[in-house]
N, C-alpha and C. Protein backbone atom coordinates (compact mmCIF):
# COMPACT_ATOMS: atom_id res chain seq x y z
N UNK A 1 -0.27 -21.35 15.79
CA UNK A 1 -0.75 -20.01 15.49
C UNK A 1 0.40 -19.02 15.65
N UNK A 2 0.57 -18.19 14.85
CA UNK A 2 1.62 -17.08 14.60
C UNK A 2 1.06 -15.78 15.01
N UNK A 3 1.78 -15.02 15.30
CA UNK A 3 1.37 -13.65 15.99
C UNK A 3 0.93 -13.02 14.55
N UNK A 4 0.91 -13.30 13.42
CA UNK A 4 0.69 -12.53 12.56
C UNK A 4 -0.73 -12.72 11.77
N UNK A 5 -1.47 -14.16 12.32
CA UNK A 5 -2.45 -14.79 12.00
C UNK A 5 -3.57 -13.70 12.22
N UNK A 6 -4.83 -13.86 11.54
CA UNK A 6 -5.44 -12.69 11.64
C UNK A 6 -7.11 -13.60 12.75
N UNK A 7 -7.17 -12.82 13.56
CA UNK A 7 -8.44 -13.26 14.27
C UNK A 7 -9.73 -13.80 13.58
N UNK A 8 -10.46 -14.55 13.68
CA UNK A 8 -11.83 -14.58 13.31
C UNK A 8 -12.69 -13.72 13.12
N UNK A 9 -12.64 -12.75 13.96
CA UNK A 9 -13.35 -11.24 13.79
C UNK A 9 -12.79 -10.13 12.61
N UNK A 10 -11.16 -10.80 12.67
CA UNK A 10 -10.36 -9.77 11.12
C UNK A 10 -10.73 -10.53 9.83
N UNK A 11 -10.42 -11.75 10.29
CA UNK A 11 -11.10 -12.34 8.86
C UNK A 11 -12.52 -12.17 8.34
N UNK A 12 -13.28 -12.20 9.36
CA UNK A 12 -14.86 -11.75 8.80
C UNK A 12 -15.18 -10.36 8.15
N UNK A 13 -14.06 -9.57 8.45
CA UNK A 13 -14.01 -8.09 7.77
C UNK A 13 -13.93 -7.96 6.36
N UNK A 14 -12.45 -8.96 6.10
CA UNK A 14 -11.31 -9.35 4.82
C UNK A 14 -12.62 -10.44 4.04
N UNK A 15 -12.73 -10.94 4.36
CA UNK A 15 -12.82 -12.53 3.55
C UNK A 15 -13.35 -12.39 2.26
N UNK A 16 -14.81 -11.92 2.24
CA UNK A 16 -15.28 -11.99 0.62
C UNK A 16 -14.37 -10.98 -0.16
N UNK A 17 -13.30 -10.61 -0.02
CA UNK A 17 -12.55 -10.31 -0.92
C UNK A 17 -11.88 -11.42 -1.52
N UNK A 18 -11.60 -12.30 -0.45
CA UNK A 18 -10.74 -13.31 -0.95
C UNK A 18 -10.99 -14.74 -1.27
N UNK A 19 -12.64 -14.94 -1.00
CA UNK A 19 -13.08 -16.01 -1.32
C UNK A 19 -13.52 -15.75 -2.85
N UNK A 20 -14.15 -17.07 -3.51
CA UNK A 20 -14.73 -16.33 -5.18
C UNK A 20 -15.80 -16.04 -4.89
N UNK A 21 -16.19 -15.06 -6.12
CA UNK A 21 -17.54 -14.92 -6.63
C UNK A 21 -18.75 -16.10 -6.67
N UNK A 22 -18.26 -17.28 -7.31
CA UNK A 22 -19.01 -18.32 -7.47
C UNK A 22 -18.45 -19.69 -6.96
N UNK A 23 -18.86 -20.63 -6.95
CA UNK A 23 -18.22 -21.94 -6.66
C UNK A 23 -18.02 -22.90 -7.36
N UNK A 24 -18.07 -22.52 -8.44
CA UNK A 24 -17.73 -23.27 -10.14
C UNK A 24 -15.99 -24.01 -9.81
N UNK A 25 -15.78 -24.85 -10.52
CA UNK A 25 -14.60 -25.34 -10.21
C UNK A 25 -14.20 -26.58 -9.52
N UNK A 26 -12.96 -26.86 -9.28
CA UNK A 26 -12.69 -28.19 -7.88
C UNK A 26 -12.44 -27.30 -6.66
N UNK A 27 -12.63 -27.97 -5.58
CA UNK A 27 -12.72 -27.99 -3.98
C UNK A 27 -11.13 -27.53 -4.07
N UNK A 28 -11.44 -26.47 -3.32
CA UNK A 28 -10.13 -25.99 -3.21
C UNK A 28 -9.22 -26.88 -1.83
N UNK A 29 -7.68 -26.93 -2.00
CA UNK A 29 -7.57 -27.91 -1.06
C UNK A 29 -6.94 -27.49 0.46
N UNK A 30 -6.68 -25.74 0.11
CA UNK A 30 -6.24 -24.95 1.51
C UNK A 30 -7.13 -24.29 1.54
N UNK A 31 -7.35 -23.28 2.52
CA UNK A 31 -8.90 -21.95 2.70
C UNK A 31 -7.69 -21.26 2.33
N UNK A 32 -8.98 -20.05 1.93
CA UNK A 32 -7.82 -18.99 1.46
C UNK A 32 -7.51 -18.45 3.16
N UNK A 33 -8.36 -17.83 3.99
CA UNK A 33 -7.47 -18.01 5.39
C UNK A 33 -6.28 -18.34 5.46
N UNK A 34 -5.74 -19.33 5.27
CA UNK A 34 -4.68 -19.72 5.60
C UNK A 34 -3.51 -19.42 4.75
N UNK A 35 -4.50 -19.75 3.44
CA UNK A 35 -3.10 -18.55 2.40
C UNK A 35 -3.07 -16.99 3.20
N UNK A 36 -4.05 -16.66 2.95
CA UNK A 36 -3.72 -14.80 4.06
C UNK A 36 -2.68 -14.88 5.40
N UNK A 37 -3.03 -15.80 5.95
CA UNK A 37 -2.34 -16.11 7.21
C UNK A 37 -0.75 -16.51 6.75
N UNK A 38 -0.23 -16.99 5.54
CA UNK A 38 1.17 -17.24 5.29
C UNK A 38 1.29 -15.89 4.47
N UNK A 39 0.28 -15.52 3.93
CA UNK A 39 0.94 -14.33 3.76
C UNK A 39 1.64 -13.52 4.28
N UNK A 40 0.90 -13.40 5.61
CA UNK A 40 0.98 -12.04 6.14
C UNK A 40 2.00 -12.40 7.24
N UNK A 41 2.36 -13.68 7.35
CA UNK A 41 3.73 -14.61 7.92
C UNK A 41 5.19 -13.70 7.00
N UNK A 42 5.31 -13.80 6.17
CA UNK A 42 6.27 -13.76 5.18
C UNK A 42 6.64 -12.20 5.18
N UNK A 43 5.13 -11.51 4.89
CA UNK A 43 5.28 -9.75 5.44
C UNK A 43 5.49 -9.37 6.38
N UNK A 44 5.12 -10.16 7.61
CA UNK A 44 5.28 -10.02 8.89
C UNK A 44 7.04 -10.19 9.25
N UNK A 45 7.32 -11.91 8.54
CA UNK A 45 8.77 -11.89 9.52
C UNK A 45 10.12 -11.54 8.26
N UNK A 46 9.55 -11.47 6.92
CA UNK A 46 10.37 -10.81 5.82
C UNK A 46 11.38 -11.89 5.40
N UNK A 47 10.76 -13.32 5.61
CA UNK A 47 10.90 -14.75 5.56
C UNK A 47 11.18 -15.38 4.19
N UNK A 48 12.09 -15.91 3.33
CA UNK A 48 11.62 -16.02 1.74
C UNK A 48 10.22 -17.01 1.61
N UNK A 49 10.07 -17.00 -0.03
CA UNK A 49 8.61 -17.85 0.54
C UNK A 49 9.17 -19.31 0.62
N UNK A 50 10.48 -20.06 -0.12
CA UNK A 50 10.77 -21.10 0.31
C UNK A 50 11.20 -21.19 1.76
N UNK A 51 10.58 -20.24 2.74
CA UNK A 51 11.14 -20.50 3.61
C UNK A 51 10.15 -20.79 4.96
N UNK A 52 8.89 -20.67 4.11
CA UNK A 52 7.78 -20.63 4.59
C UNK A 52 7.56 -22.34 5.70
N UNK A 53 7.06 -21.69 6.65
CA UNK A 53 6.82 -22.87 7.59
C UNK A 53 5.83 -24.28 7.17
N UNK A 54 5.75 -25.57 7.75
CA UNK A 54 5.61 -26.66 6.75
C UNK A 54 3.84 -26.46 7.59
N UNK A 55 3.46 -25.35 8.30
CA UNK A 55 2.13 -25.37 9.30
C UNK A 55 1.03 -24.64 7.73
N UNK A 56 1.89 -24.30 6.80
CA UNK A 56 0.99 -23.61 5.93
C UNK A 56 0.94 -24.28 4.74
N UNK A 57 -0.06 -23.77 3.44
CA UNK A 57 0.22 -24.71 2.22
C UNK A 57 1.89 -24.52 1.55
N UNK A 58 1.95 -25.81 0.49
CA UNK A 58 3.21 -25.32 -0.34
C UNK A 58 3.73 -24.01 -0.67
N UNK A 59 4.67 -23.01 -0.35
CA UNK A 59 4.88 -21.74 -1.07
C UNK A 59 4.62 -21.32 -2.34
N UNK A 60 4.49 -22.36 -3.17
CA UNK A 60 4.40 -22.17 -4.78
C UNK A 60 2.77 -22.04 -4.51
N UNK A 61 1.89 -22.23 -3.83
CA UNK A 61 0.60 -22.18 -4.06
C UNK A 61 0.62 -20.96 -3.21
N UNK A 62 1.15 -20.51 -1.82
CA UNK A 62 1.11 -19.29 -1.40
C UNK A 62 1.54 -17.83 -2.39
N UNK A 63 2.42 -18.20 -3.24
CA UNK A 63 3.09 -17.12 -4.03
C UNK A 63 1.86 -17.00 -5.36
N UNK A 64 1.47 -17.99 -5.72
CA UNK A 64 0.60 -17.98 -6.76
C UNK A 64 -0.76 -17.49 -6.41
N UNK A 65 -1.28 -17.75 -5.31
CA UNK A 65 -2.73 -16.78 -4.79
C UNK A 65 -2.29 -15.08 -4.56
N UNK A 66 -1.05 -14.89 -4.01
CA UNK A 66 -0.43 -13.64 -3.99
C UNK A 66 -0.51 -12.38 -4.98
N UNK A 67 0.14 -13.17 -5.81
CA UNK A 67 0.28 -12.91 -7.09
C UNK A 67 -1.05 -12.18 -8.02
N UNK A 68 -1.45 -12.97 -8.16
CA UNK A 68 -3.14 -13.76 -8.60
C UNK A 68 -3.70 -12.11 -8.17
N UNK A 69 -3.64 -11.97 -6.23
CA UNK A 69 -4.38 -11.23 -5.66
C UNK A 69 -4.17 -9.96 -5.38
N UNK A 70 -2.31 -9.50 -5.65
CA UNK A 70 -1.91 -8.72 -6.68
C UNK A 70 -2.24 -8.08 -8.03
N UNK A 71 -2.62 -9.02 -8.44
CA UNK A 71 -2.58 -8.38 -9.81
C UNK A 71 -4.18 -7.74 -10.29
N UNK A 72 -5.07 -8.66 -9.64
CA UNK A 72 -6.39 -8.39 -9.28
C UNK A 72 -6.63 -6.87 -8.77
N UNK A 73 -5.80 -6.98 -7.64
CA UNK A 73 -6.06 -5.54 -6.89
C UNK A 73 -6.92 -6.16 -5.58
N UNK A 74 -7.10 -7.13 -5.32
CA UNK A 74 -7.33 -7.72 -4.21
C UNK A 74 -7.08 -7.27 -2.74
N UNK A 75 -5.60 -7.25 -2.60
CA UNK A 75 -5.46 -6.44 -1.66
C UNK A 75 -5.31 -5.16 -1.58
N UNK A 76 -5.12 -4.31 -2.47
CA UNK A 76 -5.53 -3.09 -2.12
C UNK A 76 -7.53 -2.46 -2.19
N UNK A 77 -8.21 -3.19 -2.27
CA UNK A 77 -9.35 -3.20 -2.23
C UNK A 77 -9.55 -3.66 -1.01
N UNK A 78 -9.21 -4.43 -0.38
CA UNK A 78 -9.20 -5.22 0.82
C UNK A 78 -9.09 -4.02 2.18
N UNK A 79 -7.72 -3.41 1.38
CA UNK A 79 -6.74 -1.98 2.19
C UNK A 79 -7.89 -0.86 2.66
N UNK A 80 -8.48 -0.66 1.22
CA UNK A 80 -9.54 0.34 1.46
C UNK A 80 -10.38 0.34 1.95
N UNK A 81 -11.32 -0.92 2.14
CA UNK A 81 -12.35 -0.80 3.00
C UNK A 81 -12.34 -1.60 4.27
N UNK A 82 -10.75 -1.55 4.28
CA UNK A 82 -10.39 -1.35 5.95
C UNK A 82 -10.34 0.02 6.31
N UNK A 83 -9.47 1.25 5.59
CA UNK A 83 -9.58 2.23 6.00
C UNK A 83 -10.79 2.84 6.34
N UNK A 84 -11.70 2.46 5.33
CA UNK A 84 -13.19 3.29 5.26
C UNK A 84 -13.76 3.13 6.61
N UNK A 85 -13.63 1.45 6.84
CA UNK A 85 -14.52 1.32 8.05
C UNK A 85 -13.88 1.86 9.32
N UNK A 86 -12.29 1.88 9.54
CA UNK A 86 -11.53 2.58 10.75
C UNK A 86 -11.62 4.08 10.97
N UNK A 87 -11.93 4.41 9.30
CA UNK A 87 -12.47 6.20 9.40
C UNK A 87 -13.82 6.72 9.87
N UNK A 88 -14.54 5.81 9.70
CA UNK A 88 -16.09 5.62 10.27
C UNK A 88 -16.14 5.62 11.60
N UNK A 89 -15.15 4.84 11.82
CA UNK A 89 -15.14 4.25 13.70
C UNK A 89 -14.56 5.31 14.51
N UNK A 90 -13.59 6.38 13.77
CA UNK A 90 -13.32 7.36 14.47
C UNK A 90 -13.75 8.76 14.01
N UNK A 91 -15.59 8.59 13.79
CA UNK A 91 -15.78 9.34 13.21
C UNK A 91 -15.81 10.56 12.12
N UNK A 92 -15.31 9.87 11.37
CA UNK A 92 -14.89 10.74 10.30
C UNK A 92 -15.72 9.78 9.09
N UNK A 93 -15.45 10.46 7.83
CA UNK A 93 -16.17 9.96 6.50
C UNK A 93 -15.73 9.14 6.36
N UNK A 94 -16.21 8.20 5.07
CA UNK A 94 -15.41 7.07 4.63
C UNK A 94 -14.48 7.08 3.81
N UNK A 95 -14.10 8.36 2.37
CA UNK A 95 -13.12 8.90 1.94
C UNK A 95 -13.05 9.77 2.67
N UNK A 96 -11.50 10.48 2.74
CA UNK A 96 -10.63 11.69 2.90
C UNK A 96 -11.17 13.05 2.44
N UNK A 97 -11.14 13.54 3.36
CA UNK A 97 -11.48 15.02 2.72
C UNK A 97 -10.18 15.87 2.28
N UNK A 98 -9.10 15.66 3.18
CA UNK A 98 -7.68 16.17 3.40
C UNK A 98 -6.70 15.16 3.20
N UNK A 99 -5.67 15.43 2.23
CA UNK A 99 -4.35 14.63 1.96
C UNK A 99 -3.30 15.05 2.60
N UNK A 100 -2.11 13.72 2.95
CA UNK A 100 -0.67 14.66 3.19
C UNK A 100 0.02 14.20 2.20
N UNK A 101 1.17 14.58 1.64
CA UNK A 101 1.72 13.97 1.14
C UNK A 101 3.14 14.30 1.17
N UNK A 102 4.03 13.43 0.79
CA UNK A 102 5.82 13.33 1.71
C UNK A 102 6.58 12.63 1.04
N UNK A 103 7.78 12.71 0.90
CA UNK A 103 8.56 11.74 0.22
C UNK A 103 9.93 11.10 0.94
N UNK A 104 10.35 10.08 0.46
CA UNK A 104 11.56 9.59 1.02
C UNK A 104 12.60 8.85 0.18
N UNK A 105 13.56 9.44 0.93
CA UNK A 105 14.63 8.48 -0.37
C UNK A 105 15.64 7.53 0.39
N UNK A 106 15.62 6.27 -0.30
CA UNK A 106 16.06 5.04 0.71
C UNK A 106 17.78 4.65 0.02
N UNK A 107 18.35 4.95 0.44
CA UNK A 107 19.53 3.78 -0.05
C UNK A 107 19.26 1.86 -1.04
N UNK A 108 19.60 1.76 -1.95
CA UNK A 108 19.30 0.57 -2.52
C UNK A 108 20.75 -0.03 -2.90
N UNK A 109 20.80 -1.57 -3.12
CA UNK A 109 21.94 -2.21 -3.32
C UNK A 109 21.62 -2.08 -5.33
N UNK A 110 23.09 -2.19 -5.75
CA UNK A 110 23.24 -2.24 -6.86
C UNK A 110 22.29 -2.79 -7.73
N UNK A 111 21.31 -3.83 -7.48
CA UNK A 111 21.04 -4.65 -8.44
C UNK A 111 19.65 -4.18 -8.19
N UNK A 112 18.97 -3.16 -7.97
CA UNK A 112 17.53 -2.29 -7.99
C UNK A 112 17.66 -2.22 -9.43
N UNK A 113 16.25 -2.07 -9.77
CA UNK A 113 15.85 -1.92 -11.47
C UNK A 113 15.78 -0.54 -11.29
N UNK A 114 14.90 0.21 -10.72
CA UNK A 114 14.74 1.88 -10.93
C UNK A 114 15.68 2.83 -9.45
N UNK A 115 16.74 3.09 -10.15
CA UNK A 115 18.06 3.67 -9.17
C UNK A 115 18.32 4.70 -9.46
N UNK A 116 18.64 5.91 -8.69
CA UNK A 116 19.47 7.24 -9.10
C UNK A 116 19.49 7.62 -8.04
N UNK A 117 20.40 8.89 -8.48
CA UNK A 117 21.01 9.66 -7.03
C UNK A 117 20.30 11.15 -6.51
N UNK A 118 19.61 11.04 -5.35
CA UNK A 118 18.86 12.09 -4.85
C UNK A 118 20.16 13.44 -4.69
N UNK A 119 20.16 14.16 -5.37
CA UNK A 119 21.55 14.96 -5.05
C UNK A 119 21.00 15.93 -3.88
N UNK A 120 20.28 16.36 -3.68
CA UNK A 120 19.82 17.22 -2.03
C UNK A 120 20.57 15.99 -1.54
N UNK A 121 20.12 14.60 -1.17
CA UNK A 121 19.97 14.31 0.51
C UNK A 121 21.65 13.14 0.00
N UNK A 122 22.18 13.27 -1.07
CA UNK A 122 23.53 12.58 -1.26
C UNK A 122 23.26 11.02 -1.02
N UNK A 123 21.70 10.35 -1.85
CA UNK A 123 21.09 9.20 -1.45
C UNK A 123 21.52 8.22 -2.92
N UNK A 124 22.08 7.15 -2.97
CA UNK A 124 21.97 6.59 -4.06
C UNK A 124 21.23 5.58 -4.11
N UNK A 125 20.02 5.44 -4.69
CA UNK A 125 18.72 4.56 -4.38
C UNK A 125 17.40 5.22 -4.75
N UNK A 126 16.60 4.83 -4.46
CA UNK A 126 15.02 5.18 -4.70
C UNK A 126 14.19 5.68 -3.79
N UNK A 127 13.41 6.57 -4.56
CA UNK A 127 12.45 7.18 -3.66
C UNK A 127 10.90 6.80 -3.69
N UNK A 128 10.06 7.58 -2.49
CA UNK A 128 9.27 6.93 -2.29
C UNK A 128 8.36 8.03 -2.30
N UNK A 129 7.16 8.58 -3.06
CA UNK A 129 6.38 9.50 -2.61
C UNK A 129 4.95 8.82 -2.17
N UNK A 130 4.72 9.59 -0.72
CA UNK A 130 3.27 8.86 -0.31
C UNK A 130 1.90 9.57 -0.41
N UNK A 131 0.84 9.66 -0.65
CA UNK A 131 -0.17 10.27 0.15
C UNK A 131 -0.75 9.47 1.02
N UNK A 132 -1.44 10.26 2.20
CA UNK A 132 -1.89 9.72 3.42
C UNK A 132 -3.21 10.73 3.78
N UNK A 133 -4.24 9.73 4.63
CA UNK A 133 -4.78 10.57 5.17
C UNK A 133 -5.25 11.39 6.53
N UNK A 134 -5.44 12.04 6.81
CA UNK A 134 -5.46 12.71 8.03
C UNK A 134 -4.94 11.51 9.46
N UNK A 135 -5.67 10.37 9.58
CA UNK A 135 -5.44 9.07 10.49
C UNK A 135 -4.20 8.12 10.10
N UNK A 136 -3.32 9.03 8.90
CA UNK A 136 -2.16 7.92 8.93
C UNK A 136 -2.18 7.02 7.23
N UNK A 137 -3.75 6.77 7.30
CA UNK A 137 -4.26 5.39 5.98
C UNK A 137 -3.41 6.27 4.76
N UNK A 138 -2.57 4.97 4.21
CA UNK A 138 -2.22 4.90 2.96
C UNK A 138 -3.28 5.52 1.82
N UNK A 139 -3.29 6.10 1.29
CA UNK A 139 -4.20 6.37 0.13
C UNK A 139 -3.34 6.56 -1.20
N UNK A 140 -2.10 6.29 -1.27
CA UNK A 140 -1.13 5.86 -2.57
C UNK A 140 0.42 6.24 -2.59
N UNK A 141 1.20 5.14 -3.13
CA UNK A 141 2.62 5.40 -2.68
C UNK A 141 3.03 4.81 -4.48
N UNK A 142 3.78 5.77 -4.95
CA UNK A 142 4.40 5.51 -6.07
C UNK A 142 6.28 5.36 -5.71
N UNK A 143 6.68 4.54 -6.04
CA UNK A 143 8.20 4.06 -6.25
C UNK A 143 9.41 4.45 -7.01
N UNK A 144 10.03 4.67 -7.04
CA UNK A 144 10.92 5.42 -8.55
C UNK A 144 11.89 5.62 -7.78
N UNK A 145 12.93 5.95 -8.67
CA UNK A 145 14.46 6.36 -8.83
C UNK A 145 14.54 7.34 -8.07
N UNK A 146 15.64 7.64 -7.52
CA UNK A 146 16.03 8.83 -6.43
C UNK A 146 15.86 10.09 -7.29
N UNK A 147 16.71 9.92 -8.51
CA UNK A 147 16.77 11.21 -9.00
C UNK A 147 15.27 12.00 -9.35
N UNK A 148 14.20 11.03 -9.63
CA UNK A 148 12.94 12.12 -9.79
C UNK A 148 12.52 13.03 -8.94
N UNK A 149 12.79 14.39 -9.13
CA UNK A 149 12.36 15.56 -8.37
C UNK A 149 11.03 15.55 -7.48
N UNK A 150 10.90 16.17 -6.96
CA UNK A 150 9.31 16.45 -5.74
C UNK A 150 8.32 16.34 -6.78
N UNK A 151 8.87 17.88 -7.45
CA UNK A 151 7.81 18.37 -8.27
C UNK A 151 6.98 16.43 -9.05
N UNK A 152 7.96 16.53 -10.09
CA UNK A 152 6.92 15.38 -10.91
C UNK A 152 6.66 13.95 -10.01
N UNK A 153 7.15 13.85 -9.03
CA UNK A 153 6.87 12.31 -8.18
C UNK A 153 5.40 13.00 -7.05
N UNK A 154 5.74 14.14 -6.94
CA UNK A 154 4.21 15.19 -6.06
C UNK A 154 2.95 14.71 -6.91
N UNK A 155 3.40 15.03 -8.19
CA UNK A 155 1.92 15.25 -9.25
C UNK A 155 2.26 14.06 -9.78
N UNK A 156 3.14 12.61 -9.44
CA UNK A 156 1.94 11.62 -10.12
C UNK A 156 1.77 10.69 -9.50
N UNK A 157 2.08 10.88 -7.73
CA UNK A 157 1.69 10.31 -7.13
C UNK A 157 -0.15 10.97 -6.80
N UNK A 158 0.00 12.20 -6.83
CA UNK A 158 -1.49 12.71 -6.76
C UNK A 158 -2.16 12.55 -7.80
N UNK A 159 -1.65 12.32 -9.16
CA UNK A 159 -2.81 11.93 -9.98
C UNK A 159 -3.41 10.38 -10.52
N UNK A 160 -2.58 9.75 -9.45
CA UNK A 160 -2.68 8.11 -8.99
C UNK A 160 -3.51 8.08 -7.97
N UNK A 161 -3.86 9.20 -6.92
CA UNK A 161 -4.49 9.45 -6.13
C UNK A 161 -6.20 10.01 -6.07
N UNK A 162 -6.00 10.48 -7.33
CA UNK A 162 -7.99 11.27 -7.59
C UNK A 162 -8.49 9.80 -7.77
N UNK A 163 -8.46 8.86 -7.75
CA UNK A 163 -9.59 7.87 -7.78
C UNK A 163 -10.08 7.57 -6.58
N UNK A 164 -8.77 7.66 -5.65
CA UNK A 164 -9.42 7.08 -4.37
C UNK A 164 -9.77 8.56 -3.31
N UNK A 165 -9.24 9.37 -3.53
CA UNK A 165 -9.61 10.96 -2.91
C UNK A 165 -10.29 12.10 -3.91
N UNK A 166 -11.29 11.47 -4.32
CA UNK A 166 -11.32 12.75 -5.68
C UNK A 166 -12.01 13.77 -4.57
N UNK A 167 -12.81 13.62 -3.66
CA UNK A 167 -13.54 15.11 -3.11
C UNK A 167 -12.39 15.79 -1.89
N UNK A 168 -11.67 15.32 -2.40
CA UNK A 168 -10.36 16.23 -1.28
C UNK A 168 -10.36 17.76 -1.06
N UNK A 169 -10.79 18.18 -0.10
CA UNK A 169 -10.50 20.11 -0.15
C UNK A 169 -8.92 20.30 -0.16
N UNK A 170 -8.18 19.91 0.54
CA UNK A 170 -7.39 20.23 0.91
C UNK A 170 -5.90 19.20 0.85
N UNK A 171 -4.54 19.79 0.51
CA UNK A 171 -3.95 19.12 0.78
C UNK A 171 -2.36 19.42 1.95
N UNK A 172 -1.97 18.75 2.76
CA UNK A 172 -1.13 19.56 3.61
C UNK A 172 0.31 18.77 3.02
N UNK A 173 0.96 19.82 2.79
CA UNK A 173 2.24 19.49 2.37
C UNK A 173 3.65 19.11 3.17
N UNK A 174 4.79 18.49 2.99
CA UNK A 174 5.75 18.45 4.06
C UNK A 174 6.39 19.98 3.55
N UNK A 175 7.11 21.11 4.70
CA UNK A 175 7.93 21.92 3.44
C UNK A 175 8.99 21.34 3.32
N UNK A 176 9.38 20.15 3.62
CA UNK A 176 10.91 19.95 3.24
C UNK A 176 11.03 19.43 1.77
N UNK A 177 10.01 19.34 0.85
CA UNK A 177 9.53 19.40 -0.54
C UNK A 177 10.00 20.65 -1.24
N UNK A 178 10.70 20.70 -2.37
CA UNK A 178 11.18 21.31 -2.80
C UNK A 178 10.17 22.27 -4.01
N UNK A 179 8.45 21.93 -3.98
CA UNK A 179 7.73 22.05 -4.53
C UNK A 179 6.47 22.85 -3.55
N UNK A 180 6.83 22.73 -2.56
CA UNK A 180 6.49 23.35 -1.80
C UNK A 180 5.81 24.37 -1.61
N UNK A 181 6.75 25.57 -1.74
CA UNK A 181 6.74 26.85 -1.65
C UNK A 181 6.43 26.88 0.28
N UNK A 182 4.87 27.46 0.53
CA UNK A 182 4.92 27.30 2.13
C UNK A 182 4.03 26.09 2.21
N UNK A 183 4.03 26.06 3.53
CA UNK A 183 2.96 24.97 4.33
C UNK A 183 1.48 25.32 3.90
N UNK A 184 0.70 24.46 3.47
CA UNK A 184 -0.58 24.98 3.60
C UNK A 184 -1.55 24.16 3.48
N UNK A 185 -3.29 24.43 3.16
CA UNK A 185 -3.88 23.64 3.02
C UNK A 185 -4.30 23.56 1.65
N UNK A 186 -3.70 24.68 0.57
CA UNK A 186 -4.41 24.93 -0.59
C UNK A 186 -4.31 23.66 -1.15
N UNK A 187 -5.07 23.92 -2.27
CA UNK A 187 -5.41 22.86 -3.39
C UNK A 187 -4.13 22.72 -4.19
N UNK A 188 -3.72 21.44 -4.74
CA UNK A 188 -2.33 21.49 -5.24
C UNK A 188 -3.25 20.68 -7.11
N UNK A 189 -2.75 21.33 -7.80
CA UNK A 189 -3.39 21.19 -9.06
C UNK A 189 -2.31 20.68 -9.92
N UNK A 190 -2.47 19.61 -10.54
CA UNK A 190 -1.46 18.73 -11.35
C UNK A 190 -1.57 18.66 -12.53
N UNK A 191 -1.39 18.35 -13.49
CA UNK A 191 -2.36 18.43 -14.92
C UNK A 191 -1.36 16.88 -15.56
C-alpha cells in the first residue's frame, strides 16, 4: 500500500464514476481501484508510467483507462462532486456563489508547444489562469503561452467557467492583474 492509495471510505465517494454504466462485455482483469490507485501513484510521486511499480496493472493499461477517463471528463466530474460534497460539509452550498481568480506564469524548457514571453514578470514560458472558490476548490484553470495578457486569459478562463459557477454574485480579483482596475467584488462581464 502506497501513501497515495485512496481509503475504502474515498473510494466509496469516487467509484461509480469509474466503474461502468452496465456490465456488458468481458470480466475486467484489474478493478478500476487499482487503476485510480496507480494513478494517483504517478501524480503523487511524478514517476513515468513505464516506471510504474510491478504491485499495479501493466502501464499501457494504466495510461489507457487515464486517457479513456480524460477524455470522458471522468475525472473532472469526479473533482466536482468532491468539491460539492466538502462545500456542504463546511456549510456552504454545493456551487459557488463567489469566484477568485489569479494568474501565473511558470518558466518552461524549450520544447513546450504553447510558449511566450510574459514581458511584466521577464518569464519565458506559460501561463496559468485559475478560478477558485471561496474554500480553495478548483472551479477552472486554462493553460497558454506567457505572452497572453490578463485581460483575454481573465475572460476565457471565466467563460470556461459559467457552466460550473453560473449563479456567481460576485467575483474577487488578484490586483496584481493588469485588468484589474481595483479590488472588488463586482461582477466581471466577458462577452
Amino acid at each position: 500500500m502506497y501513501d497515495s492509495d485512496l481509503s475504502d471510505e474515498q473510494w466509496q465517494l469516487i467509484a461509480h464514476h469509474f466503474e461502468p454504466k452496465d456490465n456488458r462485455g468481458a470480466v475486467p482483469i484489474h478493478s478500476k481501484r487499482t487503476i485510480v490507485n496507480a494513478i494517483l501513484y504517478i501524480n503523487k510521486t511524478g514517476a513515468q508510467w513505464r516506471m510504474l511499480p510491478k504491485e499495479f496493472p501493466p502501464w499501457q493499461t494504466v495510461y489507457d483507462h487515464y486517457s479513456n477517463w480524460n477524455r470522458r471528463r471522468v475525472w473532472a466530474a469526479a473533482l466536482d462532486a468532491l468539491n460539492a460534497l466538502h462545500r456542504k460539509k463546511n456549510g456552504k452550498t454545493p456551487t459557488p456563489s463567489y469566484a477568485i481568480i489569479d494568474s501565473q506564469s511558470v518558466k518552461t524548457v524549450s520544447a513546450s508547444k504553447a510558449r511566450g514571453i510574459d514581458g511584466s514578470k521577464k518569464i519565458k514560458g506559460r501561463k496559468r489562469h485559475l478560478v477558485v472558490d471561496t474554500l480553495g476548490h478548483l472551479i477552472q484553470v486554462i493553460i497558454h503561452a506567457a505572452n497572453v495578457d490578463d485581460t483575454a486569459g481573465g475572460c476565457a478562463v471565466l467563460r470556461a467557467a459559467r457552466d460550473k459557477c453560473p449563479p456567481c454574485e460576485g467575483l474577487l480579483r488578484q490586483c496584481g492583474l493588469s485588468w484589474c482596475g481595483r479590488c472588488s467584488t463586482q461582477r466581471m462581464s466577458c462577452r
